[in-house]
Protein backbone atom coordinates (compact mmCIF):
# COMPACT_ATOMS: atom_id res chain seq x y z
CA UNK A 1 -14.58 18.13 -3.37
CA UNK A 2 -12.78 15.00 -2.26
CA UNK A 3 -11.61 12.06 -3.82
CA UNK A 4 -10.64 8.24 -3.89
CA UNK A 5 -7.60 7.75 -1.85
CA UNK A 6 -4.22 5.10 -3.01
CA UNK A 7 -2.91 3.00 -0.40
CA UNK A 8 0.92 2.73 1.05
CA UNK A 9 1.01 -0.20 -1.89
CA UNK A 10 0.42 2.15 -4.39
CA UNK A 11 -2.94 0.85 -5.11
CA UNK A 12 -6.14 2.73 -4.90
CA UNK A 13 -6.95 1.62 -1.48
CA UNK A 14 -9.64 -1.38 -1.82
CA UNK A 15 -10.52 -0.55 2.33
CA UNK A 16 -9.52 3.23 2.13
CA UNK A 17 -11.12 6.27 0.54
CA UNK A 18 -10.25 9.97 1.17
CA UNK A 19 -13.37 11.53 -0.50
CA UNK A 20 -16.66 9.82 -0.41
CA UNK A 21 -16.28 7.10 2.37
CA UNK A 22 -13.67 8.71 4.50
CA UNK A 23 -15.09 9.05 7.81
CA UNK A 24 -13.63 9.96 11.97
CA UNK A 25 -14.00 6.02 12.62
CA UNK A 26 -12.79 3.19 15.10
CA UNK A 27 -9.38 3.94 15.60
CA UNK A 28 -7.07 0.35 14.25
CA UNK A 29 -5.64 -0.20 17.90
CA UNK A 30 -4.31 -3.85 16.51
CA UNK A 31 -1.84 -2.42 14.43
CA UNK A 32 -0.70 -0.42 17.31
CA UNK A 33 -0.47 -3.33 19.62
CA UNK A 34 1.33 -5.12 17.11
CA UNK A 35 4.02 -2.65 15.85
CA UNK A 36 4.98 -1.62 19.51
CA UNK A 37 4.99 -5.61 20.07
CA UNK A 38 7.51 -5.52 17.23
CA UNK A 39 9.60 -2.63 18.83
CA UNK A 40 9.67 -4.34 22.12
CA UNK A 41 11.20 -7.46 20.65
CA UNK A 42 13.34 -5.25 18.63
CA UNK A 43 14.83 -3.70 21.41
CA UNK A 44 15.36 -7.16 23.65
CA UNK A 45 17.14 -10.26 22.92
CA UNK A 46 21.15 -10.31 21.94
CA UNK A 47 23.21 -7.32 23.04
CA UNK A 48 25.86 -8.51 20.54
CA UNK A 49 24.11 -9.38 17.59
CA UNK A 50 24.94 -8.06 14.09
CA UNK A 51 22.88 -7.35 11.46
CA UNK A 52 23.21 -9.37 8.06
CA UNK A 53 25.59 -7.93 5.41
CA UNK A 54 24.34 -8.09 2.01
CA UNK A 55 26.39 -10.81 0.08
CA UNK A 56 25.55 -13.83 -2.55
CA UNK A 57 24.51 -16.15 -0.05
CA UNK A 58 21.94 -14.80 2.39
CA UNK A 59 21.65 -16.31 6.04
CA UNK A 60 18.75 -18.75 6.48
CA UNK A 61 16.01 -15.61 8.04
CA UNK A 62 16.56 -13.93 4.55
CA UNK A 63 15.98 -16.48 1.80
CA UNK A 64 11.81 -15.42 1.18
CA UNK A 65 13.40 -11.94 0.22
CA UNK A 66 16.78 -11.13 -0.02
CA UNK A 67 19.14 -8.27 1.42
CA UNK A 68 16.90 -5.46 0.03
CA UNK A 69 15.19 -2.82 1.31
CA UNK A 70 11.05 -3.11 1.53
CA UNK A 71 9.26 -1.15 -0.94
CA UNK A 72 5.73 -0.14 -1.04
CA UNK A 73 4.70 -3.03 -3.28
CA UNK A 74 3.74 -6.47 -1.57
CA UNK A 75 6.23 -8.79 -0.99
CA UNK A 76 8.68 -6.68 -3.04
CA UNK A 77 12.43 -5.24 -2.24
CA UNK A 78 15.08 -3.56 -3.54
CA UNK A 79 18.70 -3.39 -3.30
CA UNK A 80 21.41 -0.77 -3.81
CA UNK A 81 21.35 0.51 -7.39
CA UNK A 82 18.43 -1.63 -8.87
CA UNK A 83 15.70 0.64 -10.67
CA UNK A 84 12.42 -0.96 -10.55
CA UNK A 85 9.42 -0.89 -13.21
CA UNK A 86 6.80 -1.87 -12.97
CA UNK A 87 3.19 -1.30 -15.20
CA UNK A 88 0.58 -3.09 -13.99
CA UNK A 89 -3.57 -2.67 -14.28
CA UNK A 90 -5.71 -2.72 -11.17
CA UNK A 91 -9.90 -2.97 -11.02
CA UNK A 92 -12.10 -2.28 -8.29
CA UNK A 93 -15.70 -2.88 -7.68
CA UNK A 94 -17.31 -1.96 -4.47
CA UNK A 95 -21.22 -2.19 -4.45
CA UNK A 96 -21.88 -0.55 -0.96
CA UNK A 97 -19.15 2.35 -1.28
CA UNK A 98 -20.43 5.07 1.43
CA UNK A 99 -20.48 8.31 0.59
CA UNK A 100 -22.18 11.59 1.48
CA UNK A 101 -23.51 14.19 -1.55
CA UNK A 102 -22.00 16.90 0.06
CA UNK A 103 -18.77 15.13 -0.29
CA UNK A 104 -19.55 15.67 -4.10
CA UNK A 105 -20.55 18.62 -4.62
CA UNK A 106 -24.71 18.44 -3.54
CA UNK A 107 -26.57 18.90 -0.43
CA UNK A 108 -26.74 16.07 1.63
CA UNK A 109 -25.06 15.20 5.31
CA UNK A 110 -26.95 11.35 5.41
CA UNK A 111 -24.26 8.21 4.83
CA UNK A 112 -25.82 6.55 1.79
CA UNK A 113 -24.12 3.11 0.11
CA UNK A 114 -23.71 3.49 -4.14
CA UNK A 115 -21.60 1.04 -6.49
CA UNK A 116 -18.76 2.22 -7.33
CA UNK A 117 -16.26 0.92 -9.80
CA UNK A 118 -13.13 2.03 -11.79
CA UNK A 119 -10.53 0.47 -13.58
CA UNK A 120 -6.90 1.89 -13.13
CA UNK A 121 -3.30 1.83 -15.35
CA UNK A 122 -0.61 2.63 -13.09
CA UNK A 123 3.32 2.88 -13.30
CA UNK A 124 5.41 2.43 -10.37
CA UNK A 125 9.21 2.99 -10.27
CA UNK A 126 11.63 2.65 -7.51
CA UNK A 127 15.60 3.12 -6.97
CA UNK A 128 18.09 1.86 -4.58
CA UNK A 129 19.92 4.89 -3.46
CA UNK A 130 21.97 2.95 -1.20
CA UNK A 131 22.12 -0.51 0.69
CA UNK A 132 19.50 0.96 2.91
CA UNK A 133 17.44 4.26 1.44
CA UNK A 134 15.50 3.77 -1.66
CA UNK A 135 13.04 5.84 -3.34
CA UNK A 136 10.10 5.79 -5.50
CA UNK A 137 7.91 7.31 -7.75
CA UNK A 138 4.10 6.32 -9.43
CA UNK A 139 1.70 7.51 -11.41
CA UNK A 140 -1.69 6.13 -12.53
CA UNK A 141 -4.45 6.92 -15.08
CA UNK A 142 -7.85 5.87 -13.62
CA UNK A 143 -11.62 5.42 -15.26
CA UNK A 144 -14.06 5.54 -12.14
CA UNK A 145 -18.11 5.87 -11.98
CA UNK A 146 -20.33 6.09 -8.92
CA UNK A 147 -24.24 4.44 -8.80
CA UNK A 148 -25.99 6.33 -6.18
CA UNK A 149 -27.97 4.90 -3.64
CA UNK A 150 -31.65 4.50 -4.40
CA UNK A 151 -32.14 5.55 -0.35
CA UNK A 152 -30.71 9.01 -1.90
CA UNK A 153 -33.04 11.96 -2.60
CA UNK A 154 -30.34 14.34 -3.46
CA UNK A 155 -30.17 16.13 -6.96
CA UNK A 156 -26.79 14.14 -7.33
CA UNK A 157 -26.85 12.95 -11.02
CA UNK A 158 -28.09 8.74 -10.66
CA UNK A 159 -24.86 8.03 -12.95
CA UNK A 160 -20.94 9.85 -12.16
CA UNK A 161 -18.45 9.17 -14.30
CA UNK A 162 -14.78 10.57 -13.79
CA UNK A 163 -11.78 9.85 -15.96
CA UNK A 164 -8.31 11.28 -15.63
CA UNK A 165 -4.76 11.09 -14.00
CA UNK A 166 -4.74 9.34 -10.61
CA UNK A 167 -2.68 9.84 -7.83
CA UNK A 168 0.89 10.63 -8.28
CA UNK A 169 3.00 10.34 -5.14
CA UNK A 170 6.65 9.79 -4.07
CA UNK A 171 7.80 7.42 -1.27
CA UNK A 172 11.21 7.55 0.30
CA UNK A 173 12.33 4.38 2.43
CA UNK A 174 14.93 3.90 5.29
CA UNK A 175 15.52 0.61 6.92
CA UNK A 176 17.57 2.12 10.00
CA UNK A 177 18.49 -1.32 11.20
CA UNK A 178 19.25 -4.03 9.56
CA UNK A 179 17.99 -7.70 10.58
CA UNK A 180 19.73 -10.48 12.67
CA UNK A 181 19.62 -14.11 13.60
CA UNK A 182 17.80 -12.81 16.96
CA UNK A 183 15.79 -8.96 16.17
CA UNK A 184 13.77 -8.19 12.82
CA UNK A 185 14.32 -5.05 10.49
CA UNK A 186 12.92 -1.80 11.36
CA UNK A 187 12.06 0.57 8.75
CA UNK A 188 10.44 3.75 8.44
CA UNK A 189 8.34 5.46 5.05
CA UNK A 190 7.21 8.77 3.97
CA UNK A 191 5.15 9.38 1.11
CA UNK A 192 3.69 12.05 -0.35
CA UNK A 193 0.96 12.67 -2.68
CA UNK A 194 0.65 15.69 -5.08
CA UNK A 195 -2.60 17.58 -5.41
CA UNK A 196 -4.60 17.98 -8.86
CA UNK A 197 -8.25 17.97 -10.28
CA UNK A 198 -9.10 19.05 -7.11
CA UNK A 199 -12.86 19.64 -8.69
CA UNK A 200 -13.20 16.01 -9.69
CA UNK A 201 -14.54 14.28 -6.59
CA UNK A 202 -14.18 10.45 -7.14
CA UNK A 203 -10.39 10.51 -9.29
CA UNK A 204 -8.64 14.06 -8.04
CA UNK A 205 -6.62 14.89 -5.12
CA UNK A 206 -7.80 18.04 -3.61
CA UNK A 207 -4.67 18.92 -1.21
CA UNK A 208 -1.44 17.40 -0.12
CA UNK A 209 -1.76 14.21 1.84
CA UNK A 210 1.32 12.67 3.38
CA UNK A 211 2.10 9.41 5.42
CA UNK A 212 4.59 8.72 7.99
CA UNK A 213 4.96 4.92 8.91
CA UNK A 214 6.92 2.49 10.33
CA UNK A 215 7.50 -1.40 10.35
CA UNK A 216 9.00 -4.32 11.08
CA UNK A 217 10.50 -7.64 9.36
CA UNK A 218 11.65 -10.96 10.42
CA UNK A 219 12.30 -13.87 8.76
CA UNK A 220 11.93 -17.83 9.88
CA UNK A 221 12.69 -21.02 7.77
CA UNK A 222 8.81 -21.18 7.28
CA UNK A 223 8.18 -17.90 5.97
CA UNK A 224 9.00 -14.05 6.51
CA UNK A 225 6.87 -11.83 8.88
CA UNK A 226 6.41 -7.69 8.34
CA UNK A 227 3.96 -5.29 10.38
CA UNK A 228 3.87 -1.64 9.64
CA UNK A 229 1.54 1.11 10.72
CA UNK A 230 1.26 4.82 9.39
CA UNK A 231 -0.12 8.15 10.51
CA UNK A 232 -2.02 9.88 7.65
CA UNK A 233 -2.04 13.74 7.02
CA UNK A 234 -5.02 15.24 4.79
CA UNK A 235 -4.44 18.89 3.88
CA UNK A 236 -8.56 18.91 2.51
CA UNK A 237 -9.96 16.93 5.62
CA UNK A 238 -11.85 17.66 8.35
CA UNK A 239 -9.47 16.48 10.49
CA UNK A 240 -5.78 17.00 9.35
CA UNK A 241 -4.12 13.93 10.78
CA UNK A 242 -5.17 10.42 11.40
CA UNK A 243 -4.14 7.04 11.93
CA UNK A 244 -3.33 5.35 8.51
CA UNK A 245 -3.00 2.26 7.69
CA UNK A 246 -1.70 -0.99 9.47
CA UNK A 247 -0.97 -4.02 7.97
CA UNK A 248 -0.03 -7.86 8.59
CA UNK A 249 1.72 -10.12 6.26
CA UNK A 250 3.77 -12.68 5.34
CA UNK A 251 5.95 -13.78 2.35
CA UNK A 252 7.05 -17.41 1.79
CA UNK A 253 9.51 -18.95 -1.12
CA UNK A 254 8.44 -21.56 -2.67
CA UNK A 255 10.74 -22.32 -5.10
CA UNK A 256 13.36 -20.21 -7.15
CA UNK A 257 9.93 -19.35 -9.34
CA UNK A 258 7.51 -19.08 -6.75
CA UNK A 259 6.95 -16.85 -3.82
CA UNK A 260 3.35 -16.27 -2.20
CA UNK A 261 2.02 -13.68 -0.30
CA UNK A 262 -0.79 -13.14 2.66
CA UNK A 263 -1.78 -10.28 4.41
CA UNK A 264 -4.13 -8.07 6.36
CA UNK A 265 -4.62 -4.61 5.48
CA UNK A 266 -6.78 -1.86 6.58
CA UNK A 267 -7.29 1.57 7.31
CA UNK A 268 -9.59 2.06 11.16
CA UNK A 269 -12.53 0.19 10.49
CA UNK A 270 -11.85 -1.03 7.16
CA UNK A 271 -10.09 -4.22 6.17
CA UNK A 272 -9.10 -6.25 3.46
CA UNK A 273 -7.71 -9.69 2.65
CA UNK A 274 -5.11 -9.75 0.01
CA UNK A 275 -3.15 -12.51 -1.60
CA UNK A 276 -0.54 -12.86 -4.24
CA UNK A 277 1.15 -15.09 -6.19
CA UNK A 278 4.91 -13.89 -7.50
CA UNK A 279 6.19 -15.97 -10.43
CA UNK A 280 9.74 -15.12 -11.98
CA UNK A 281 10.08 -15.93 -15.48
CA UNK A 282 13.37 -15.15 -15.00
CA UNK A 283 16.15 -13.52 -12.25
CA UNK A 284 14.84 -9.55 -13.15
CA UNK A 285 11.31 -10.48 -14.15
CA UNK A 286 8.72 -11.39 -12.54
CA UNK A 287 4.36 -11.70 -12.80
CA UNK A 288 2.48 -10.38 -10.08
CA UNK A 289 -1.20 -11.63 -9.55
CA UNK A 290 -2.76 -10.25 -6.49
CA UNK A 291 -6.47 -10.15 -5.42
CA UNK A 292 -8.08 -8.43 -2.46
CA UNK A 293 -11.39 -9.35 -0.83
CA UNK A 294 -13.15 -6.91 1.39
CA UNK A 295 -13.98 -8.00 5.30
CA UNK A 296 -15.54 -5.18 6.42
CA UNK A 297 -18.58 -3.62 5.06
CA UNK A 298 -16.62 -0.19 4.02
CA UNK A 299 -13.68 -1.76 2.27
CA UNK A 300 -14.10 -2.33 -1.33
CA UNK A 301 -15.23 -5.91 -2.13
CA UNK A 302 -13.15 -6.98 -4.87
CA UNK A 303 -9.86 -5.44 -6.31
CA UNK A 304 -7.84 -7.91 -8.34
CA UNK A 305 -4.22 -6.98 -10.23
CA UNK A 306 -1.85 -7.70 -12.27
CA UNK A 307 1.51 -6.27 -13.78
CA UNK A 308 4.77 -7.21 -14.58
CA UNK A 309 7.93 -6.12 -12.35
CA UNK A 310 11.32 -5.56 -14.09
CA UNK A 311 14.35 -5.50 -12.15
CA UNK A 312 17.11 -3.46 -13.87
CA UNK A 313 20.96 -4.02 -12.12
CA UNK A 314 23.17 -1.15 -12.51
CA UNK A 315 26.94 -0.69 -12.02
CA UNK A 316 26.07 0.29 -8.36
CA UNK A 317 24.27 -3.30 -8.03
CA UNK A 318 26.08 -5.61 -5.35
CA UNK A 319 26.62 -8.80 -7.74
């Protein structure tokens, strides 16, 4: 049995599956490009320059974000000592998901297309060990159901229905060099996801699946930039390890209330659109309202969220 995979964001991938959909595809050789673009600008420019020190009044390159480290969540960081929470509520609908029967439990090798949706409570929590490690932890809930394909002659039920715990996985994140006026942050993520429910195909996680990425971030006076790429291992896949996701964004401040976010996400062949708009009702709170759009025919076509992220200061909190 496989199942419905969670992207590095924590959300049940909108352009990524593990179970049903997850195929050997196009390799994402953009992300690749990019990252090593990244790394080559990284390692040129200023001999002598020094990275920012965290302090109450940022240079000009980190005003969109601050002197934290970047977490899993969009446009999102964290400093030394700050606990994160955040609930939030996620939905997906996907009317050509591709899946194979056998990937569920009947016989069947032919790619069909169902509709699949599912409607997800997650919590997400993350820590500031120091002024550069951090760590996190999430858990979700998840109601899903899969339509199959009329094109499918299978004895696979017309109707599945799965409800349950979701993924639960644990992140740790290192930014091993710090930005300056002249070279962007790099970081580095690993993440882990614990298996359960193995039987249940479209909500359980049959095996361990980890993720090792790494990424970039610079900031302008019109807006912040990040890349990041990952290589995926699947304990219940075909093939073990894979290239994972790669991603493009960028995060602008728009006013103490307002940030926005825009980026490109995808996994091979799939790829998403997402946007968000950030609004802080106050200096630890803040609204989150993102929405992703499939662009490709196997990412999911519409996955909106919402949640509200609490920043908690401790003693260990630079002021």
């Amino acid at each position: 049995m496989t199942a419905i995979a969670m992207s590095e964001n924590g959300r049940p991938h909108p352009q990524r599956t593990r179970g049903p959909a997850r195929r050997a595809r196009v390799r994402g050789p953009l992300a690749v490009v990019l990252v090593l673009a990244g790394a080559r600008v990284a390692l040129a420019g200023d001999g002598n320059a020094q990275p920012a020190a965290p302090g109450p009044n940022p240079p000009p390159y980190l005003a969109d974000r601050g002197t934290g480290v970047p977490t899993s969540m969009f446009g999102t960081y964290i400093r030394r000592g700050e606990l994160i929470v955040y609930p939030f509520f996620e939905y997906y609908r996907d009317d050509d998901f591709e899946y194979k029967p056998s990937e569920l439990g009947y016989p069947g090798e032919e790619d069909l297309r169902g509709r699949y949706r599912a409607s997800e409570g997650l919590l997400f929590l993350g820590y500031g060990l120091t002024d550069d490690l951090a760590v996190e932890l999430e858990a979700a809930v998840i109601e899903a159901s899969l339509e199959k394909s009329p094109e499918d002659l299978s004895p696979m039920p017309g109707r599945i229905e799965e409800s349950g715990l979701g993924d639960v996985e644990a992140q740790l994140r290192w930014r091993w060099r710090r930005e300056s006026e002249t070279r962007p942050e790099l970081f580095t993520y690993f993440e882990t996801v614990f298996p359960h429910s193995g039987e249940k195909a479209l909500i359980g996680t049959p095996g361990w699946e980890m993720k090792l990425g790494t990424g970039l971030v610079k900031g302008f006076r019109w807006g912040t930039l990040s890349a990041r790429v990952a290589v995926d291992y699947e304990e219940a896949s075909s093939s073990h390890f894979d290239l994972g996701e790669y991603a493009v964004e960028y995060l602008k401040r728009l006013s103490p209330r307002f940030r926005v976010y825009l980026g490109l996400e995808g996994t091979q062949d799939e790829l998403s659109l997402i946007t968000e708009l950030q609004w802080h009702v106050s200096r630890n709170v803040f609204v989150r309202l993102n929405n992703g759009l499939g662009l490709t025919s196997r990412a999911t076509d519409w996955s909106p969220e919402v949640g509200i992220l609490f920043t908690l200061p401790t003693r260990r909190t630079p002021r």
